[in-house]
C-alpha atoms as a PDB file:
ATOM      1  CA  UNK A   1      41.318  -4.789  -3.958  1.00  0.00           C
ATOM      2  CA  UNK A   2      38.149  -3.734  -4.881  1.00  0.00           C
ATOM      3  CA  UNK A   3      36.448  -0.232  -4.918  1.00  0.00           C
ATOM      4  CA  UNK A   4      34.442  -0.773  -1.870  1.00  0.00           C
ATOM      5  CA  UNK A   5      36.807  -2.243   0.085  1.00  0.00           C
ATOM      6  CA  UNK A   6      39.118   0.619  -0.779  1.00  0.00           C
ATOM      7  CA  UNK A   7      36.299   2.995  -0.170  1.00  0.00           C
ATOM      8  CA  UNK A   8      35.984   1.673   3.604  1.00  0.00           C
ATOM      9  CA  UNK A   9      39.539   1.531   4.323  1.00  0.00           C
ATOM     10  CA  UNK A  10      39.749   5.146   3.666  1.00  0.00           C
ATOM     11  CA  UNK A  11      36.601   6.121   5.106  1.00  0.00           C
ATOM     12  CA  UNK A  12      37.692   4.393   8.418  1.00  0.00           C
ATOM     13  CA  UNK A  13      41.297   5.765   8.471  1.00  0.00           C
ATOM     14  CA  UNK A  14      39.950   9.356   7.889  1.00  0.00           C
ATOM     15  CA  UNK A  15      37.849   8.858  10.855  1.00  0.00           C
ATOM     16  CA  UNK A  16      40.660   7.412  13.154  1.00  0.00           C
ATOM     17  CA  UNK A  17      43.068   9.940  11.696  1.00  0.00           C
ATOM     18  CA  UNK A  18      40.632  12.499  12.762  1.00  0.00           C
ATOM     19  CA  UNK A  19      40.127  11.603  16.349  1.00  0.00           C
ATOM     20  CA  UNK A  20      43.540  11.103  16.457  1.00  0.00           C
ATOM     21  CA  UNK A  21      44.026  14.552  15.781  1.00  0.00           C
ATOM     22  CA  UNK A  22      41.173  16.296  17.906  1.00  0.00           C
ATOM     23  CA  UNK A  23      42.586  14.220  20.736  1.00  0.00           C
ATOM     24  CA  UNK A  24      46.275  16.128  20.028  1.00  0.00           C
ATOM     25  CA  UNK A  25      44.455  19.643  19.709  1.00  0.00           C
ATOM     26  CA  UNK A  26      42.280  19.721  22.457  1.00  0.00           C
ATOM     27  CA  UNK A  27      44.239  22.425  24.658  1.00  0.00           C
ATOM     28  CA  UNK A  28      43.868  23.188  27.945  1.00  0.00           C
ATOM     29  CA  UNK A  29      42.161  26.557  27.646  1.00  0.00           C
ATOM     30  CA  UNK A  30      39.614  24.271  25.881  1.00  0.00           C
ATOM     31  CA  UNK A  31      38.884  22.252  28.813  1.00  0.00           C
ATOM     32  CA  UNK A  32      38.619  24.989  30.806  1.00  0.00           C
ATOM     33  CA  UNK A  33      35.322  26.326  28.509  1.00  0.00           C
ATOM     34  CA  UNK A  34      34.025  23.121  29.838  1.00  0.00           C
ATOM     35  CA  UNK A  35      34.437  23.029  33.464  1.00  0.00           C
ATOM     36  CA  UNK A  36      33.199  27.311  33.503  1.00  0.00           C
ATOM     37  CA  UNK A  37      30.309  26.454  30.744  1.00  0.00           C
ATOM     38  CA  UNK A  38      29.322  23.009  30.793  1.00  0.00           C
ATOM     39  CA  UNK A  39      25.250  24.773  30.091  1.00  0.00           C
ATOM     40  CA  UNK A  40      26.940  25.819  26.739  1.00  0.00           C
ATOM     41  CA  UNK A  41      28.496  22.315  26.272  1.00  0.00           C
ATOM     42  CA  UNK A  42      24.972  20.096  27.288  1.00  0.00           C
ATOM     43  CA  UNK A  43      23.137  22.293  24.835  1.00  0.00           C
ATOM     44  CA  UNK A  44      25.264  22.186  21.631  1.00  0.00           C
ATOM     45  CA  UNK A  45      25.488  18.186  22.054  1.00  0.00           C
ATOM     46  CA  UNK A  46      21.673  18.109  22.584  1.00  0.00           C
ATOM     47  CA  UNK A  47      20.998  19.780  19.330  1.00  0.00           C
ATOM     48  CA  UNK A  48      23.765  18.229  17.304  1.00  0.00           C
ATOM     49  CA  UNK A  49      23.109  14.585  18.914  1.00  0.00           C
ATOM     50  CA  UNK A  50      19.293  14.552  19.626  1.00  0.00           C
ATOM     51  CA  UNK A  51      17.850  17.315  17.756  1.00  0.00           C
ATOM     52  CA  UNK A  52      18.776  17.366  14.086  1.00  0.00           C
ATOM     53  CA  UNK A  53      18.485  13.640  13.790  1.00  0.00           C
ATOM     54  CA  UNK A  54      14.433  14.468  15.518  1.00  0.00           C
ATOM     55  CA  UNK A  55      13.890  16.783  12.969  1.00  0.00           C
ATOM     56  CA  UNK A  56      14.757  14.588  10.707  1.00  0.00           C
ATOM     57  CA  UNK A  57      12.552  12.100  11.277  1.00  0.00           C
ATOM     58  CA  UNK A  58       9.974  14.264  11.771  1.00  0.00           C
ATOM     59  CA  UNK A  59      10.727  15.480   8.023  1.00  0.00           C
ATOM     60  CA  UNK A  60      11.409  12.011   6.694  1.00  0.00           C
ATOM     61  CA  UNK A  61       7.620  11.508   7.989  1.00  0.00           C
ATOM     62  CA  UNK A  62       6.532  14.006   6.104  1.00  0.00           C
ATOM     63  CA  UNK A  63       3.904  13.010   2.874  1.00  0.00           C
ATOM     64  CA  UNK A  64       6.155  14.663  -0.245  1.00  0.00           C
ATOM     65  CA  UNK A  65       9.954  12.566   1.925  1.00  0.00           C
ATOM     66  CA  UNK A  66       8.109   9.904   0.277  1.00  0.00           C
ATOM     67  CA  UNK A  67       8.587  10.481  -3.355  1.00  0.00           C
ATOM     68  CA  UNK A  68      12.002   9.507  -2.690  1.00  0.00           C
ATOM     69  CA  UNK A  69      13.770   6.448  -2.995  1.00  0.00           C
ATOM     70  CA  UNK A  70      14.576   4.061   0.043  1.00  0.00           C
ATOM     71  CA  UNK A  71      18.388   4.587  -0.594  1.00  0.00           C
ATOM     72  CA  UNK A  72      17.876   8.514  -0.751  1.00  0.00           C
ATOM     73  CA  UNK A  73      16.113   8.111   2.520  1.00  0.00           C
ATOM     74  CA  UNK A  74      18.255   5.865   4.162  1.00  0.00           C
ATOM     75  CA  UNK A  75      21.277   8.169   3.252  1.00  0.00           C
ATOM     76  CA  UNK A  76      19.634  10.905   4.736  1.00  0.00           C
ATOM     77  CA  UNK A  77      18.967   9.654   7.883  1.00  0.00           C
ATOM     78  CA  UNK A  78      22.280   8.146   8.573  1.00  0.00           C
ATOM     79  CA  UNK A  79      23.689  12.029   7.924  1.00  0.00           C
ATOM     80  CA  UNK A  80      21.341  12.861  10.712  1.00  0.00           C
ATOM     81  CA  UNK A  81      22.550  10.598  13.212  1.00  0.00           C
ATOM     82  CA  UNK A  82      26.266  11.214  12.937  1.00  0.00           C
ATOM     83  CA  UNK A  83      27.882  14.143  14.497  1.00  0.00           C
ATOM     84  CA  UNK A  84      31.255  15.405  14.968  1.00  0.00           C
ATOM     85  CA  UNK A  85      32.134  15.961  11.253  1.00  0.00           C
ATOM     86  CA  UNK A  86      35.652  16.337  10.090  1.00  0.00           C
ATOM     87  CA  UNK A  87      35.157  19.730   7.992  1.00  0.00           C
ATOM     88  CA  UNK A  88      34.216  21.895  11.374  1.00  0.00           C
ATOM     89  CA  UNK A  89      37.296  22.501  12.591  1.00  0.00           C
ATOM     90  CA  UNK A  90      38.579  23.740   9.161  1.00  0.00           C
ATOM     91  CA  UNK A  91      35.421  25.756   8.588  1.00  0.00           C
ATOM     92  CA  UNK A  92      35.762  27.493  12.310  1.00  0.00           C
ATOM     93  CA  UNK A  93      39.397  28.672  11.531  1.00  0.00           C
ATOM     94  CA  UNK A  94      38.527  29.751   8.169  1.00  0.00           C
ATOM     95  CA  UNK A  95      35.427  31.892   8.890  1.00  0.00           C
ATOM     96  CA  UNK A  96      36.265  33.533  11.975  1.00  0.00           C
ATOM     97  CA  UNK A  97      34.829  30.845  14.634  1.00  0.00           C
ATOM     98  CA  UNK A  98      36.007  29.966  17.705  1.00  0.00           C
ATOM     99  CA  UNK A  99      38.159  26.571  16.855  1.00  0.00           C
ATOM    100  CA  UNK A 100      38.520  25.407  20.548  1.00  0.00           C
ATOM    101  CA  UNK A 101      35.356  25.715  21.323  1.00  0.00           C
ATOM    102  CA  UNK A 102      34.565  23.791  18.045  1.00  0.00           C
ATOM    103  CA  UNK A 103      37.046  21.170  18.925  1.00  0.00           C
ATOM    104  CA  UNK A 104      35.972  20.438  22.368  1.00  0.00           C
ATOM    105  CA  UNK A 105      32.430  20.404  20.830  1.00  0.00           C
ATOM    106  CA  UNK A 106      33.489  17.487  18.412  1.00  0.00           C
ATOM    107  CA  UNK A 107      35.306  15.562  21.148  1.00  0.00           C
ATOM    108  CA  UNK A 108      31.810  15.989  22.840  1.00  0.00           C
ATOM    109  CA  UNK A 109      29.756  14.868  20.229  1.00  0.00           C
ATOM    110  CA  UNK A 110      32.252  12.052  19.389  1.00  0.00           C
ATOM    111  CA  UNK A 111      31.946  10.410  23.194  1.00  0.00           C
ATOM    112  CA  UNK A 112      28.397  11.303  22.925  1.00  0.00           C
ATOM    113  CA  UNK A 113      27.705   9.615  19.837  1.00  0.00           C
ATOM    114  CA  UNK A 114      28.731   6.240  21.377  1.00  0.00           C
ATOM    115  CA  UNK A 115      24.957   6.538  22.907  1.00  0.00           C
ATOM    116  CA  UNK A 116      22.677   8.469  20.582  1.00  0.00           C
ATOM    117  CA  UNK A 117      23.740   6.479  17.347  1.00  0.00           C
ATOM    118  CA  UNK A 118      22.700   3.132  18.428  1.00  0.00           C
ATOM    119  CA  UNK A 119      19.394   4.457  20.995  1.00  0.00           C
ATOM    120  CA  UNK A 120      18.190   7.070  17.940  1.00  0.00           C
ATOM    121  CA  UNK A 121      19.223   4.433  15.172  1.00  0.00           C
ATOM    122  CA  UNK A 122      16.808   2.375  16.620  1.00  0.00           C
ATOM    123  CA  UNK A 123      14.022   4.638  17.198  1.00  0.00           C
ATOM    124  CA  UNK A 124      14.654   5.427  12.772  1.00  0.00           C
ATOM    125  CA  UNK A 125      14.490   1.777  12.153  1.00  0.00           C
ATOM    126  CA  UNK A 126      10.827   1.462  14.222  1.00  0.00           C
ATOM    127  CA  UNK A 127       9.379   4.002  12.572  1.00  0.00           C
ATOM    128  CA  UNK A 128      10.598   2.994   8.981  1.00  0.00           C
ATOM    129  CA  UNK A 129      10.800  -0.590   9.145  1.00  0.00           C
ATOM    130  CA  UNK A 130      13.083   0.330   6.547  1.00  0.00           C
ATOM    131  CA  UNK A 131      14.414  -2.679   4.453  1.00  0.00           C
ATOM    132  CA  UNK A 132      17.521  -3.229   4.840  1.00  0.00           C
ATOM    133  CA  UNK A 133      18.349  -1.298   7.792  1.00  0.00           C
ATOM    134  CA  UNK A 134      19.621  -4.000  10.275  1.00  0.00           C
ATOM    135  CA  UNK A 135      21.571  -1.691  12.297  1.00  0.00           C
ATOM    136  CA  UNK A 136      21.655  -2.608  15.741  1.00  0.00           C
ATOM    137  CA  UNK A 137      22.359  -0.552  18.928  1.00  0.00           C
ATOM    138  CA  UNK A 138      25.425  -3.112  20.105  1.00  0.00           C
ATOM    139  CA  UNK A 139      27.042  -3.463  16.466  1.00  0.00           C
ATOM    140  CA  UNK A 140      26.916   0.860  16.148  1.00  0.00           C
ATOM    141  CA  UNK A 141      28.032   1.423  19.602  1.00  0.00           C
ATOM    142  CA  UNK A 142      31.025  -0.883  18.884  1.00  0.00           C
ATOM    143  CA  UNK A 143      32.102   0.741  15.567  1.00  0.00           C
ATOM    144  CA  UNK A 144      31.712   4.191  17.109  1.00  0.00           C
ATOM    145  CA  UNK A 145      34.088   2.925  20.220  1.00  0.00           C
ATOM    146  CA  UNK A 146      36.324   1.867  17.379  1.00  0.00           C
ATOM    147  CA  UNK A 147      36.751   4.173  15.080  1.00  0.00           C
ATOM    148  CA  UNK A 148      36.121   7.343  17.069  1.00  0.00           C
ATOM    149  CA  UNK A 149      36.467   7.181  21.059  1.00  0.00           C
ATOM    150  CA  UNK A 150      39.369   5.281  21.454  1.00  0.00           C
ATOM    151  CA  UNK A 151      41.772   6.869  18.560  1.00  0.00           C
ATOM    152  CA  UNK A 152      40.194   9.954  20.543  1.00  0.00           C
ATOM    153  CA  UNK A 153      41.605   8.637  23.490  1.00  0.00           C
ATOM    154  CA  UNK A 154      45.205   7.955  22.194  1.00  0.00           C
ATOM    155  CA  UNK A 155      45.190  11.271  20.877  1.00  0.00           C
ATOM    156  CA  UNK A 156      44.158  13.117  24.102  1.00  0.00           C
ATOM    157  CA  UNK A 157      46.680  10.856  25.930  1.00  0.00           C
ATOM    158  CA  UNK A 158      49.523  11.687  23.923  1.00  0.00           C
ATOM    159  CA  UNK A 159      48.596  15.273  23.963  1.00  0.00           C
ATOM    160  CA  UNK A 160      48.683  15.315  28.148  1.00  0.00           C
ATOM    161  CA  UNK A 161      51.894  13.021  27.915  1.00  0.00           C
ATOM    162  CA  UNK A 162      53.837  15.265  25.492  1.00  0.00           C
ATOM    163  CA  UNK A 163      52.309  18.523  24.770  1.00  0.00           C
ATOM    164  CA  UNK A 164      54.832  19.948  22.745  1.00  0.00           C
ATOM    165  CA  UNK A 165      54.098  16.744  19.998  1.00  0.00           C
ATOM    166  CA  UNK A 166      50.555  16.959  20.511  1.00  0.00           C
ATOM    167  CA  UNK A 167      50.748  20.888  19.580  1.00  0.00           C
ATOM    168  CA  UNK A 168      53.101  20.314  16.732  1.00  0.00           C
ATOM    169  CA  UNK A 169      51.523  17.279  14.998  1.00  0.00           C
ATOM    170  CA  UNK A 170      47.883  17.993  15.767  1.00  0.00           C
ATOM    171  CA  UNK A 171      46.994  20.657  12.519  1.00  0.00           C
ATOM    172  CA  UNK A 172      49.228  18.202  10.276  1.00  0.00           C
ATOM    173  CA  UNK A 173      47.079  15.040  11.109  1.00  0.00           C
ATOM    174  CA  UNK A 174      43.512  17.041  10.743  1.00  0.00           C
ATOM    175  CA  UNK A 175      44.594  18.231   7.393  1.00  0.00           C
ATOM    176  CA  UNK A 176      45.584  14.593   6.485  1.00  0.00           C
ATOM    177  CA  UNK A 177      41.964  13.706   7.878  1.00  0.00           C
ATOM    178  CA  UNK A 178      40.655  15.859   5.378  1.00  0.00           C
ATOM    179  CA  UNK A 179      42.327  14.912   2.162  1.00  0.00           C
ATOM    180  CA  UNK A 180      41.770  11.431   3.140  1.00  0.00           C
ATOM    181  CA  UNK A 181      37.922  12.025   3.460  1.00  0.00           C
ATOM    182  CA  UNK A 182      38.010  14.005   0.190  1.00  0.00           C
ATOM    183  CA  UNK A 183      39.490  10.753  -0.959  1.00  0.00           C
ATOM    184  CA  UNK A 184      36.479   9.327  -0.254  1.00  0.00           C
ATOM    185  CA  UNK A 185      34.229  11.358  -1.509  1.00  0.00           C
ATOM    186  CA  UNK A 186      36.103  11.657  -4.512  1.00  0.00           C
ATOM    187  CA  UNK A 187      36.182   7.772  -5.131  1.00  0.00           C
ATOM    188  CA  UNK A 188      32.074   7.752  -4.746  1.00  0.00           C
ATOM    189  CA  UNK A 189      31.541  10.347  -6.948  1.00  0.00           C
ATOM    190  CA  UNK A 190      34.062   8.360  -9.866  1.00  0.00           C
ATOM    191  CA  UNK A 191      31.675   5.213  -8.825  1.00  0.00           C
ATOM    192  CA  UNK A 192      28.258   6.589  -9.149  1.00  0.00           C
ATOM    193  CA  UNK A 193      28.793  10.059 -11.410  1.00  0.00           C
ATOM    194  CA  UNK A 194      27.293   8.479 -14.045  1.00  0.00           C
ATOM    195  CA  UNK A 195      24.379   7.655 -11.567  1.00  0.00           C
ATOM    196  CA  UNK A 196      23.837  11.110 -10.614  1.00  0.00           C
ATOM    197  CA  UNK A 197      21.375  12.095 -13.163  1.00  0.00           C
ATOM    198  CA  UNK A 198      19.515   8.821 -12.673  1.00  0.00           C
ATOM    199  CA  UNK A 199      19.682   9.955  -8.426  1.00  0.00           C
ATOM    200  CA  UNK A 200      18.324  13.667  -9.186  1.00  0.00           C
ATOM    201  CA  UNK A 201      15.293  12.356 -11.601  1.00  0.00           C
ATOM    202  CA  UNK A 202      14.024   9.303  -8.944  1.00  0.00           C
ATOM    203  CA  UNK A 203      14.722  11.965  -6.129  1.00  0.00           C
ATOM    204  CA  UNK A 204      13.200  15.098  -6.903  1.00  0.00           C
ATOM    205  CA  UNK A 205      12.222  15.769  -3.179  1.00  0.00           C
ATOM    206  CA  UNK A 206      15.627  14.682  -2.056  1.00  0.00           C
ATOM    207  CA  UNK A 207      17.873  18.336  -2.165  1.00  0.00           C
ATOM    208  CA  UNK A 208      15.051  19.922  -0.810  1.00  0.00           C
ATOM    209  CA  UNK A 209      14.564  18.146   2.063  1.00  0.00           C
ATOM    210  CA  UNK A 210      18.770  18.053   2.393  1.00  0.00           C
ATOM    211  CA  UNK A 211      18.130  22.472   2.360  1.00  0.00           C
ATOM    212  CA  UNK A 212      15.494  22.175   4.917  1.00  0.00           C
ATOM    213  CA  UNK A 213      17.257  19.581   7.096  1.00  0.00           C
ATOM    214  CA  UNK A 214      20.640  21.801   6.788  1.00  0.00           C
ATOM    215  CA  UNK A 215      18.561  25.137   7.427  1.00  0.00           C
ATOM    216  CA  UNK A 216      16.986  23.619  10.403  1.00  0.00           C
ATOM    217  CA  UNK A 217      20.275  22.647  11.789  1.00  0.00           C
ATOM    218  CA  UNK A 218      22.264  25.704  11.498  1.00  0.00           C
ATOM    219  CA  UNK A 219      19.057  27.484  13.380  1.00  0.00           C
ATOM    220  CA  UNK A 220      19.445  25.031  16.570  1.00  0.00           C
ATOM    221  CA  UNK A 221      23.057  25.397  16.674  1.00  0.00           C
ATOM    222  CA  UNK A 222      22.901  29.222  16.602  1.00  0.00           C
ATOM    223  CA  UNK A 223      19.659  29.565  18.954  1.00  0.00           C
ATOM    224  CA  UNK A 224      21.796  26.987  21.294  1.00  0.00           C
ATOM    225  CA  UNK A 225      24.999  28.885  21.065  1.00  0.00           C
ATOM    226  CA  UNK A 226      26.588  31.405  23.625  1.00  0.00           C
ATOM    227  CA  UNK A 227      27.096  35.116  23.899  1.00  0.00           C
ATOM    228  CA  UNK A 228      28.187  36.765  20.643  1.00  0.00           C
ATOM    229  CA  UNK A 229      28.536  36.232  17.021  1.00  0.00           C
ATOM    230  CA  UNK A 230      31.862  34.315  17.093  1.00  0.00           C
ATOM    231  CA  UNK A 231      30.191  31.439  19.011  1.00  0.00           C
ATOM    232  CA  UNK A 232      27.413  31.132  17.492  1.00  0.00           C
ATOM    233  CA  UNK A 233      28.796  31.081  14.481  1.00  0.00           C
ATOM    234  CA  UNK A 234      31.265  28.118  16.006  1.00  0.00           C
ATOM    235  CA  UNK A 235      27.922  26.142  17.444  1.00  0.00           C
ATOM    236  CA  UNK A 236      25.840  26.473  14.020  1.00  0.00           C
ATOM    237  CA  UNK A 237      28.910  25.076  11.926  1.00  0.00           C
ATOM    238  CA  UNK A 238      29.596  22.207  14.782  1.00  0.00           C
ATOM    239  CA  UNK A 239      25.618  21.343  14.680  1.00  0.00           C
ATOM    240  CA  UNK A 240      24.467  21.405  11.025  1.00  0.00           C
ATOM    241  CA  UNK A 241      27.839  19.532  10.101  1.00  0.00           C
ATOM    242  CA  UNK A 242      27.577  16.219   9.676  1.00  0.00           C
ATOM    243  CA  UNK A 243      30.306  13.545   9.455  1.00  0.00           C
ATOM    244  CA  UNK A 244      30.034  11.661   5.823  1.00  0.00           C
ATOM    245  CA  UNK A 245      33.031   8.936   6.893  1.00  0.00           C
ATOM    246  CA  UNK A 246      30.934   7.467   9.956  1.00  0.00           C
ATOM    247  CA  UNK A 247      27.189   7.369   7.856  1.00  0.00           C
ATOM    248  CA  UNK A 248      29.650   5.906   4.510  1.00  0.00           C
ATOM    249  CA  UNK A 249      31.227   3.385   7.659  1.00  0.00           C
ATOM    250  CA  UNK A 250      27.469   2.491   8.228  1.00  0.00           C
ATOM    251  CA  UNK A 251      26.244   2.653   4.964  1.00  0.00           C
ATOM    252  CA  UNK A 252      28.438   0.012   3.336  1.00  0.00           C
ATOM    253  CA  UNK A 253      28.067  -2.214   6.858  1.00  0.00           C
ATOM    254  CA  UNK A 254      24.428  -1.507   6.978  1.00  0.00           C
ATOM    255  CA  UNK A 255      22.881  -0.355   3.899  1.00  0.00           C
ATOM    256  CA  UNK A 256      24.894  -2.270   0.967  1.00  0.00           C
ATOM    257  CA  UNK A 257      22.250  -3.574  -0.964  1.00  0.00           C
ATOM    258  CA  UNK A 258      20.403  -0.172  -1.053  1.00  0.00           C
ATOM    259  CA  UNK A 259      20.997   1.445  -4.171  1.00  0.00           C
ATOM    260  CA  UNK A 260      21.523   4.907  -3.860  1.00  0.00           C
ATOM    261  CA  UNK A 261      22.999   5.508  -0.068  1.00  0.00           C
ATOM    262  CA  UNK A 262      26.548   6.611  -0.514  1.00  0.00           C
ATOM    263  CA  UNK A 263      25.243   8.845  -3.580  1.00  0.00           C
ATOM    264  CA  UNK A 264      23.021  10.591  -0.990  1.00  0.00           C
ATOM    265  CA  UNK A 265      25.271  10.757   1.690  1.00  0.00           C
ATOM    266  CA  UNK A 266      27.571  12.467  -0.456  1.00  0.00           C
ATOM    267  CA  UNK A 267      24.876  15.092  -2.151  1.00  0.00           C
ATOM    268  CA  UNK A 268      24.064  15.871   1.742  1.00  0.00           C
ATOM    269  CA  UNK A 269      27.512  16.971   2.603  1.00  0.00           C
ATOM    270  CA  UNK A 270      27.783  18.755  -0.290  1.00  0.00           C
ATOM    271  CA  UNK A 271      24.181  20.700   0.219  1.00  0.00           C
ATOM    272  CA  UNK A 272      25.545  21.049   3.636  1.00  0.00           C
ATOM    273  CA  UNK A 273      28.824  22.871   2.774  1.00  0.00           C
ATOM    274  CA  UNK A 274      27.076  25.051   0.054  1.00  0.00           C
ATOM    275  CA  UNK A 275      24.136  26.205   2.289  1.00  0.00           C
ATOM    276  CA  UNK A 276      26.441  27.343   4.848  1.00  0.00           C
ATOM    277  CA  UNK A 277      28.070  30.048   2.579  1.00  0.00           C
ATOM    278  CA  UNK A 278      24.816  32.511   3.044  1.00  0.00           C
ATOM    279  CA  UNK A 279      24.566  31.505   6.355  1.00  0.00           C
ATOM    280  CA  UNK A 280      28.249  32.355   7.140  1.00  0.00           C
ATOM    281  CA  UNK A 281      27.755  35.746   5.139  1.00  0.00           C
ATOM    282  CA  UNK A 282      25.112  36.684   7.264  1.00  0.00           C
ATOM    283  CA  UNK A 283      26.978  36.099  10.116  1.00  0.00           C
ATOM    284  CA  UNK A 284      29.922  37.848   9.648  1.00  0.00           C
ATOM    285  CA  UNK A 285      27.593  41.024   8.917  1.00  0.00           C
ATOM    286  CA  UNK A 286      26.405  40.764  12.025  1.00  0.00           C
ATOM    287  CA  UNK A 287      28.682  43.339  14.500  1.00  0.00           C
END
């Protein structure tokens, strides 16, 4: 077995695992949020689904975007178009968020997703005619169906079939979500380490426009959020948090001859995670 094919068997069971798990989670009190807020809902998904990946492009349009490399570019971009990452629910526990409201949010942006992807993928590849980029609206709608809605589906029907399993198991299999996406990311960064140096120098715009893209997105999800600090908090996490296993899935489909993609998909999430901290500090000083 080769590295890549290793590397997309793990990033697509970390995905399914995932879904598999929000889908056992999602608790009724959750639901509820839905059917008395659905305002709340409509805005988080259109600034998590439609929003970051518009500013984005907007940024990726930009005159000094250009000084980086196709692959940095390309990476990017695919971070911009896919929501519902796996690290929100963990960070919304840990830092005081509200984690239904974040999970309900992901299921959202997961069944959401099945749309935006393929329509906003498409307006990216007009406006780029990026080599390379042969992503097409029927072949991303089908892997999102795949790997996220209908694991997402199992889950929630298990969950309304046998609550008690779907409360017990549902923490277990996010947690194995995570390690299995850390997997991941670990096995890129033992592939292309020695790359990283070579990534920073041809890239020199590239962190800087993954601060201003992260920035940006914690901004919508808080301006979009509801009443009080705790959501808020729980909307900018579930907005500016993008999911690294379904841009990977698309990058080794999609992007495989462009050097440089997984390398910055990966340096995303991780300028993602780390420009959160002041953000999160903030917030929690906030009464």
């Amino acid at each position: 077995m080769t590295a890549t094919t290793l590397l997309f068997l793990l990033v697509k069971a970390s995905l399914i695992t995932l879904m598999v798990g929000l889908g056992l989670g999602l608790e009724v009190n959750a639901l509820a949020l839905f059917r008395h807020r659905p305002w709340l809902i409509v805005r988080v998904l259109l600034g998590t689904c439609v929003l970051v990946p518009l500013v984005a492009l907007v940024v990726l349009k930009l005159p000094f975007s250009f000084q980086m490399t196709p692959g940095a570019r390309f990476g990017i971009a695919l971070m911009a178009l896919s929501p519902s990452a796996p690290l929100t629910l963990r960070k919304a526990r840990l830092q005081g968020g509200d984690h239904h409201l974040a999970a309900l949010l992901q299921v959202a942006a997961a069944l959401t997703a099945i749309v935006s992807i393929p329509l906003l993928a498409d307006v990216f590849r007009a406006f780029y005619k990026l080599e390379g980029w042969d992503i097409s609206p029927t072949s991303v709608a089908t892997q999102v169906a795949l790997v996220q809605v209908l694991p997402l589906t199992v889950g929630l029907l298990l969950r309304h079939r046998w609550p008690a399993f779907g409360a017990r198991w549902a923490l277990p299999i996010q947690k194995a979500a995570f390690l299995v996406s850390l997997a991941a990311v670990g096995l890129i960064l033992f592939k292309v380490f020695p790359k990283l140096l070579w990534f920073v120098q041809a890239n020199p715009m590239a962190i800087p426009v993954m601060v201003i893209l992260t920035a940006a997105a914690l901004a919508l999800g808080y301006l979009l959020g509801g009443n009080g600090p705790m959501e808020r908090t729980t909307t900018a996490l579930v907005t500016s948090m993008r999911n690294p296993g379904l841009a990977l899935l698309f990058a080794i489909t999609h992007g495989g001859v462009i050097p440089g993609v997984k390398l910055a998909i990966v340096s995303y999430l991780l300028i993602t995670i780390l420009g959160s901290i002041p953000f999160l500090r903030w917030s929690r000083s906030r009464p």
